[in-house]
PDB file of N, CA and C in Angstrom:
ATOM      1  N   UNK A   1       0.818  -1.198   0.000  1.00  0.00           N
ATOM      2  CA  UNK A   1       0.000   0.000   0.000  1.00  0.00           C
ATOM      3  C   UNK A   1       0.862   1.263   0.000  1.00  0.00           C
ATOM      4  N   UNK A   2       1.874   1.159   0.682  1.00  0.00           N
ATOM      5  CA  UNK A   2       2.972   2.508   0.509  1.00  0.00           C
ATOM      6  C   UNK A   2       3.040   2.546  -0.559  1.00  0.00           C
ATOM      7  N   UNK A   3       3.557   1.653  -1.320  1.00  0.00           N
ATOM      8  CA  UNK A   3       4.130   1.793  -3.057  1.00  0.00           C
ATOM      9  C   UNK A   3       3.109   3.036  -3.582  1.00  0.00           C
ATOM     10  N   UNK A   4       1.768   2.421  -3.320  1.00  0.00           N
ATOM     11  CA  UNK A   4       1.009   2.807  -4.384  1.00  0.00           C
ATOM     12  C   UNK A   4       0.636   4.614  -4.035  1.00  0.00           C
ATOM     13  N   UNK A   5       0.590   4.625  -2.312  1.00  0.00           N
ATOM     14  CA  UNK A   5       0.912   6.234  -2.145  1.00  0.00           C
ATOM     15  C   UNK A   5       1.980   6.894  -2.574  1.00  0.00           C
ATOM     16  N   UNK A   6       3.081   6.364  -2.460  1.00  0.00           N
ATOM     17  CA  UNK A   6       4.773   6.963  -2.819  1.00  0.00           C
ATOM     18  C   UNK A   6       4.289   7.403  -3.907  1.00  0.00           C
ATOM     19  N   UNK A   7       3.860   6.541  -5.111  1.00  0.00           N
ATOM     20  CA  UNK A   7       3.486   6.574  -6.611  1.00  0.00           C
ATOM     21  C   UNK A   7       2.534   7.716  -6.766  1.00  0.00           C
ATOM     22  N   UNK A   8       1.738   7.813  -6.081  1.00  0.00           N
ATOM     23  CA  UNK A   8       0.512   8.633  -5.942  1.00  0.00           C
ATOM     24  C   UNK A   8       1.104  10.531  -5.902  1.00  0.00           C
ATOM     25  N   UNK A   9       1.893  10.124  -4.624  1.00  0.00           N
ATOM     26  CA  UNK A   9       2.588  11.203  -4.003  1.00  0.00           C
ATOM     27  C   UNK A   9       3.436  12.167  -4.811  1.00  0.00           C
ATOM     28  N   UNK A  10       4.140  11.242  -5.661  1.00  0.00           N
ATOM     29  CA  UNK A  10       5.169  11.614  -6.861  1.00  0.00           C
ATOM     30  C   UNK A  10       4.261  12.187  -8.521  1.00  0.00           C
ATOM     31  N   UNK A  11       3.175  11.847  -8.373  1.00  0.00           N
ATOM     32  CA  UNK A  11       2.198  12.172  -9.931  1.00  0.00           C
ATOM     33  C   UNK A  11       1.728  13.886  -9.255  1.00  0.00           C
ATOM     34  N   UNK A  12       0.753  13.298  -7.888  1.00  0.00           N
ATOM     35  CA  UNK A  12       0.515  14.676  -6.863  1.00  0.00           C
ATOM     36  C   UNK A  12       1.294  15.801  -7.559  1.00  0.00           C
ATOM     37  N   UNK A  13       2.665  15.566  -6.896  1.00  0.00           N
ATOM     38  CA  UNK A  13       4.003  16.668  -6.917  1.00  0.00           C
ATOM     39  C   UNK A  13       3.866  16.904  -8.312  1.00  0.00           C
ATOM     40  N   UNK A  14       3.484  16.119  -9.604  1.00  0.00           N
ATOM     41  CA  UNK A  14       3.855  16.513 -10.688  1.00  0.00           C
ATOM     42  C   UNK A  14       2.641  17.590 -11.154  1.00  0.00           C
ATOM     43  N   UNK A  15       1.724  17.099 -11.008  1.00  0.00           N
ATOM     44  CA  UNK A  15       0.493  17.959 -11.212  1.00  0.00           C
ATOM     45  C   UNK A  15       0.084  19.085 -10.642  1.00  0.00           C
ATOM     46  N   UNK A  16       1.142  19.066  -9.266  1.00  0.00           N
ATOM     47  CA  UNK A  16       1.082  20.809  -8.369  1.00  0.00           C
ATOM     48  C   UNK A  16       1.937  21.186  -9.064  1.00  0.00           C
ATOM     49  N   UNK A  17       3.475  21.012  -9.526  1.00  0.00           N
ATOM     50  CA  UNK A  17       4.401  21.961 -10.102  1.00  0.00           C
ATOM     51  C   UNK A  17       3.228  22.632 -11.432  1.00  0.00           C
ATOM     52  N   UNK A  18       2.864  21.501 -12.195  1.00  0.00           N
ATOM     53  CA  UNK A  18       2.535  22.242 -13.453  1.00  0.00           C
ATOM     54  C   UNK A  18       1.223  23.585 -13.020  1.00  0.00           C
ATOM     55  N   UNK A  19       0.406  22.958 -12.225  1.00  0.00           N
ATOM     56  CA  UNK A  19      -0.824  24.003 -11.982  1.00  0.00           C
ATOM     57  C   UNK A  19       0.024  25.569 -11.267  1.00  0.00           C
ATOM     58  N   UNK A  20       1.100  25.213 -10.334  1.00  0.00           N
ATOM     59  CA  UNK A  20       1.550  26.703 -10.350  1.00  0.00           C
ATOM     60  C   UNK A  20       2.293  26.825 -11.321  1.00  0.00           C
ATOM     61  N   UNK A  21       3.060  26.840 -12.184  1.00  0.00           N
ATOM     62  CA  UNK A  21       3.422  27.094 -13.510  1.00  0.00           C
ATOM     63  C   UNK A  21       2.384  27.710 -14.214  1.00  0.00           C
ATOM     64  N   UNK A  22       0.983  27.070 -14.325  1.00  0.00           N
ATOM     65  CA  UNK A  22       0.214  27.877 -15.168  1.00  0.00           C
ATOM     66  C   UNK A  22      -0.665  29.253 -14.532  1.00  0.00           C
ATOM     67  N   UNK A  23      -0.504  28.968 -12.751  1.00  0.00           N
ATOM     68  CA  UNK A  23      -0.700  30.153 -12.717  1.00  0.00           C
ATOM     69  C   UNK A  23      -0.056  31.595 -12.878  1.00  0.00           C
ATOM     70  N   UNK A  24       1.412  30.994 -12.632  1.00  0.00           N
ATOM     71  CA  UNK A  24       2.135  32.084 -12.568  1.00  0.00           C
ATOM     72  C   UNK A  24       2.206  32.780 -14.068  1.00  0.00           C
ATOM     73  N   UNK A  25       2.016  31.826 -15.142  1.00  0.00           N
ATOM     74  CA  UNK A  25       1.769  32.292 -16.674  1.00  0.00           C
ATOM     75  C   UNK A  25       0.216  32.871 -16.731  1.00  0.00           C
ATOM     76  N   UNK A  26      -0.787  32.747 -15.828  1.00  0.00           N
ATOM     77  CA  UNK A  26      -2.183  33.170 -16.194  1.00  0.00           C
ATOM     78  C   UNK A  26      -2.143  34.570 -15.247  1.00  0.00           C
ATOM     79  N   UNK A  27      -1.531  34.750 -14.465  1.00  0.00           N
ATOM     80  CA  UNK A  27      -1.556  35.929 -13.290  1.00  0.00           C
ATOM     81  C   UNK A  27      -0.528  37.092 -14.043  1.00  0.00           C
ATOM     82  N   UNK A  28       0.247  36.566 -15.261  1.00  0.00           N
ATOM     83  CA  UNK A  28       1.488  37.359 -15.711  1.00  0.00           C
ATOM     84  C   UNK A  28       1.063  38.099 -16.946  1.00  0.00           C
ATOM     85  N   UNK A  29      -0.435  37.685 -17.105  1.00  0.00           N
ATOM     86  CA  UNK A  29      -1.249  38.561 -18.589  1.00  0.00           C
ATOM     87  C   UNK A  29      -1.531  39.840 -18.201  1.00  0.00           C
ATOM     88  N   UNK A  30      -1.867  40.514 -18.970  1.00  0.00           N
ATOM     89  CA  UNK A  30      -2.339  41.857 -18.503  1.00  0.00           C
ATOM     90  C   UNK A  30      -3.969  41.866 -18.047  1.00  0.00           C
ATOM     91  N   UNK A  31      -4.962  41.284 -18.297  1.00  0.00           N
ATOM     92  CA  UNK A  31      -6.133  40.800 -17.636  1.00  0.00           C
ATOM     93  C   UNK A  31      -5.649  39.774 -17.476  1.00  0.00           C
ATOM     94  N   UNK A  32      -5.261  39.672 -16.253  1.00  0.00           N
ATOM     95  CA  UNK A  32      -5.025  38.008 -15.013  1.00  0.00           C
ATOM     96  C   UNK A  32      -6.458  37.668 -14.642  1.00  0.00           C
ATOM     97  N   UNK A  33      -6.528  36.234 -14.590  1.00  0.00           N
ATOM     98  CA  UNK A  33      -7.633  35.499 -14.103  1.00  0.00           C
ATOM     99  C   UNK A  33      -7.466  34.963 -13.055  1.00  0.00           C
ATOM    100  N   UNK A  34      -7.694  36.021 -12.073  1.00  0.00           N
ATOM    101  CA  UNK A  34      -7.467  35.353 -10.236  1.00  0.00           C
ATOM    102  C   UNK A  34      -8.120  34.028 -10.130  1.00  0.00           C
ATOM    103  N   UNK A  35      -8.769  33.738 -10.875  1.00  0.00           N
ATOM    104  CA  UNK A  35      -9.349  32.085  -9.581  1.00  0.00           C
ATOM    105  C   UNK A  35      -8.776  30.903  -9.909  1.00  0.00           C
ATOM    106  N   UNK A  36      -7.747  31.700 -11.261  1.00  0.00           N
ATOM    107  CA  UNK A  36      -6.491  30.632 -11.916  1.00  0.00           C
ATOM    108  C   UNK A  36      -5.708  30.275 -10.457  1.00  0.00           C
ATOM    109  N   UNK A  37      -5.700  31.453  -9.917  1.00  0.00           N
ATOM    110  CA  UNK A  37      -4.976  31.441  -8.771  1.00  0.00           C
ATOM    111  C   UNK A  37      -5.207  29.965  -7.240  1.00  0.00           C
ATOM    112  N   UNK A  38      -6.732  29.514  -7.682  1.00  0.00           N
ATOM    113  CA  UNK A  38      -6.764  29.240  -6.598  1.00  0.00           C
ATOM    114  C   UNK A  38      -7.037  27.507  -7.350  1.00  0.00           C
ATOM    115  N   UNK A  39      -6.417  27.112  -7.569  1.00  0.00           N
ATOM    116  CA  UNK A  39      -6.000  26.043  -8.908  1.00  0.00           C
ATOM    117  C   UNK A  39      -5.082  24.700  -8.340  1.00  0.00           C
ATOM    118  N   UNK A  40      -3.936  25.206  -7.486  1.00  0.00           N
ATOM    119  CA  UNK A  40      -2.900  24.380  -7.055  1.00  0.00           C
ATOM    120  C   UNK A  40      -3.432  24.086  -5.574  1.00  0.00           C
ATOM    121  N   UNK A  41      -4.536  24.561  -5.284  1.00  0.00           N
ATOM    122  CA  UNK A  41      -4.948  24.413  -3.708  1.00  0.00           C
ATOM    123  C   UNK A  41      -5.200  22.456  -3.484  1.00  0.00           C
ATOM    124  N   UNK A  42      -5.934  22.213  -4.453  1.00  0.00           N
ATOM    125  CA  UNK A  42      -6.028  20.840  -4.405  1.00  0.00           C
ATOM    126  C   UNK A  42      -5.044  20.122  -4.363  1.00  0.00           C
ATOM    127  N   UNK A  43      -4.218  19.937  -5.262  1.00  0.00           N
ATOM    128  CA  UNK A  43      -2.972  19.066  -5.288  1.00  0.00           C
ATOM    129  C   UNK A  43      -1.950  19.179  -4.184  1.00  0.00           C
ATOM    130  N   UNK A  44      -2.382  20.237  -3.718  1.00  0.00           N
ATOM    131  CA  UNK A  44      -1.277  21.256  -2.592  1.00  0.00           C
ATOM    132  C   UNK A  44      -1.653  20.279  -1.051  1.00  0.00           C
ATOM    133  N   UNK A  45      -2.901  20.005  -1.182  1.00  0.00           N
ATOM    134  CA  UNK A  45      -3.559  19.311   0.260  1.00  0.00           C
ATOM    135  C   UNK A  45      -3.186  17.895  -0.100  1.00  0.00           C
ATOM    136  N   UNK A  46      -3.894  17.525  -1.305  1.00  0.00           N
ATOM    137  CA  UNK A  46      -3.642  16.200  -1.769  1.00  0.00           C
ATOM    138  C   UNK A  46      -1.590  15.610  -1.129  1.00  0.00           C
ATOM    139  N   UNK A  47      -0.815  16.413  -1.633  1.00  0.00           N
ATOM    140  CA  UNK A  47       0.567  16.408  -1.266  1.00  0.00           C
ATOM    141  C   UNK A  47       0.747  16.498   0.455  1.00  0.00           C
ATOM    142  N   UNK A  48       0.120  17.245   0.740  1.00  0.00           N
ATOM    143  CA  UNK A  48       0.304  17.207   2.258  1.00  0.00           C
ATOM    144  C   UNK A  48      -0.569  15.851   2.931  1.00  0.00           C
ATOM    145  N   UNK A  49      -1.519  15.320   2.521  1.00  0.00           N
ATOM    146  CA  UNK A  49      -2.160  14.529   3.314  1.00  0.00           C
ATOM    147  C   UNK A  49      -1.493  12.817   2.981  1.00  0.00           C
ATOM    148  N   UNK A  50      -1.092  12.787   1.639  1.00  0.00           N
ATOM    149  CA  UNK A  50      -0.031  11.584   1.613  1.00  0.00           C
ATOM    150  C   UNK A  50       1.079  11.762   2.152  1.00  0.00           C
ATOM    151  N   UNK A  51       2.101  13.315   1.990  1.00  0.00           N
ATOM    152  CA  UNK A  51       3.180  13.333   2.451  1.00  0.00           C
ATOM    153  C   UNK A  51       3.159  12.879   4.607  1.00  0.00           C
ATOM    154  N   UNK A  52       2.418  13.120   4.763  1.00  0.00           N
ATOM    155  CA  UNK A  52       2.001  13.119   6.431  1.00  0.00           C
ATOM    156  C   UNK A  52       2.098  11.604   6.298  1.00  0.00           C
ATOM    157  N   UNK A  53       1.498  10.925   5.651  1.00  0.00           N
ATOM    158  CA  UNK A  53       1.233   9.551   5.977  1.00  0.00           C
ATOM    159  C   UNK A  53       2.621   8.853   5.214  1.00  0.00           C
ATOM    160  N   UNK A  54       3.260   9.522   4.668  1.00  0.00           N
ATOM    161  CA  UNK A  54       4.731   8.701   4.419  1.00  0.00           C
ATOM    162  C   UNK A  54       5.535   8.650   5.082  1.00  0.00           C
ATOM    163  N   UNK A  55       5.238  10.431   5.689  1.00  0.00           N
ATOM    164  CA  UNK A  55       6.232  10.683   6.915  1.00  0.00           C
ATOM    165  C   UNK A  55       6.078   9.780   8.128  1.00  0.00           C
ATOM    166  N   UNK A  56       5.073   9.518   8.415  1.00  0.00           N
ATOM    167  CA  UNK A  56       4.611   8.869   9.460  1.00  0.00           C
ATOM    168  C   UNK A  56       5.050   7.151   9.623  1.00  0.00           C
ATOM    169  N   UNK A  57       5.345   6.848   8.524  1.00  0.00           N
ATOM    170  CA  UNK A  57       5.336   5.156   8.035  1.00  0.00           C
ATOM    171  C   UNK A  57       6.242   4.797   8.857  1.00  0.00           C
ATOM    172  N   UNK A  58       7.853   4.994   9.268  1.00  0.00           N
ATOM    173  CA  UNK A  58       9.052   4.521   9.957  1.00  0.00           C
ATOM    174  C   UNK A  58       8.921   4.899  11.494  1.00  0.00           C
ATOM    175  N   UNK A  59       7.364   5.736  12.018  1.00  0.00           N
ATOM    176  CA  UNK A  59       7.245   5.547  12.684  1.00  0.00           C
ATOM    177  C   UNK A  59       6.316   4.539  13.608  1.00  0.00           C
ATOM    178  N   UNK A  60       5.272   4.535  12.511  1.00  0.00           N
ATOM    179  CA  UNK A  60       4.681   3.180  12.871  1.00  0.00           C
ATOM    180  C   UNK A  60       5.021   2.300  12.451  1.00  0.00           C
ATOM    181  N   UNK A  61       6.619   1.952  12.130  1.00  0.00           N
ATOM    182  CA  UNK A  61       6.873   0.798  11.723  1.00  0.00           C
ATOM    183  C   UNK A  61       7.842   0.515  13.032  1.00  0.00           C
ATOM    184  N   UNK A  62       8.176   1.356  13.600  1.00  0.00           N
ATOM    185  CA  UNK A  62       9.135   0.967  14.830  1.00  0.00           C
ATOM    186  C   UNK A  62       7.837   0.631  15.843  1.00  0.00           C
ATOM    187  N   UNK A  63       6.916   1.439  16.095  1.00  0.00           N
ATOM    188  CA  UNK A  63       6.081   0.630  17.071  1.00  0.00           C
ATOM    189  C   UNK A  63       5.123  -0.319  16.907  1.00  0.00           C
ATOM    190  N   UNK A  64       5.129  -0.931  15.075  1.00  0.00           N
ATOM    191  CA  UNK A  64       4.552  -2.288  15.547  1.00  0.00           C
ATOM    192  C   UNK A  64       5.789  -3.191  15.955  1.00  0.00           C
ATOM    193  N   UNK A  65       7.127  -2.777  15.363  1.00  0.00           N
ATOM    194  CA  UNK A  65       8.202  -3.563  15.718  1.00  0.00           C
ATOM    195  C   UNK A  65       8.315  -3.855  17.506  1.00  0.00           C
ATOM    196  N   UNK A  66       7.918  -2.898  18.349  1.00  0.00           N
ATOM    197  CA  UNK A  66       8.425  -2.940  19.702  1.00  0.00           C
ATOM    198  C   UNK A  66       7.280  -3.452  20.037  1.00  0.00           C
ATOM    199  N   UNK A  67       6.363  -3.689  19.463  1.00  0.00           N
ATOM    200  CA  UNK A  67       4.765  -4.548  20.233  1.00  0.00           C
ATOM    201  C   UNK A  67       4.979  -5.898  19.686  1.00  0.00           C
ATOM    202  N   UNK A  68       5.618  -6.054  19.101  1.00  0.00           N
ATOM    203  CA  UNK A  68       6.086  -7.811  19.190  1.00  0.00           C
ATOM    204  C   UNK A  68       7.115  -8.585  19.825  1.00  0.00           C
TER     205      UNK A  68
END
């Protein structure tokens, strides 16, 4: 099941770089489209809520280790 978050985690990261990339190209027109702006918010949480649970893995891996 890690694999498939790691995997997850790594597409995430790819799909936030590009969405701020396009905002920073949609905010850089002379009529900018602010709600371009609010675009990377998803992928941005999405990244934090796997990254938490990857971070977390070597620690619940030492305490199922010490409960056996």
């Amino acid at each position: 099941m890690s694999k498939v978050i790691r995997q997850f985690h790594r597409w995430v990261a790819l799909a936030f770089t590009v969405t701020v990339l396009a905002t920073v190209v949609a905010l850089a027109r002379e009529e900018p489209l602010v709600w371009v702006s609010y675009t990377p918010l998803l992928p941005l949480a999405l990244l934090f809520f796997s990254g938490a649970y990857l971070y977390t893995l070597p620690y619940l891996a030492k305490r199922r280790a010490a409960r056996v």
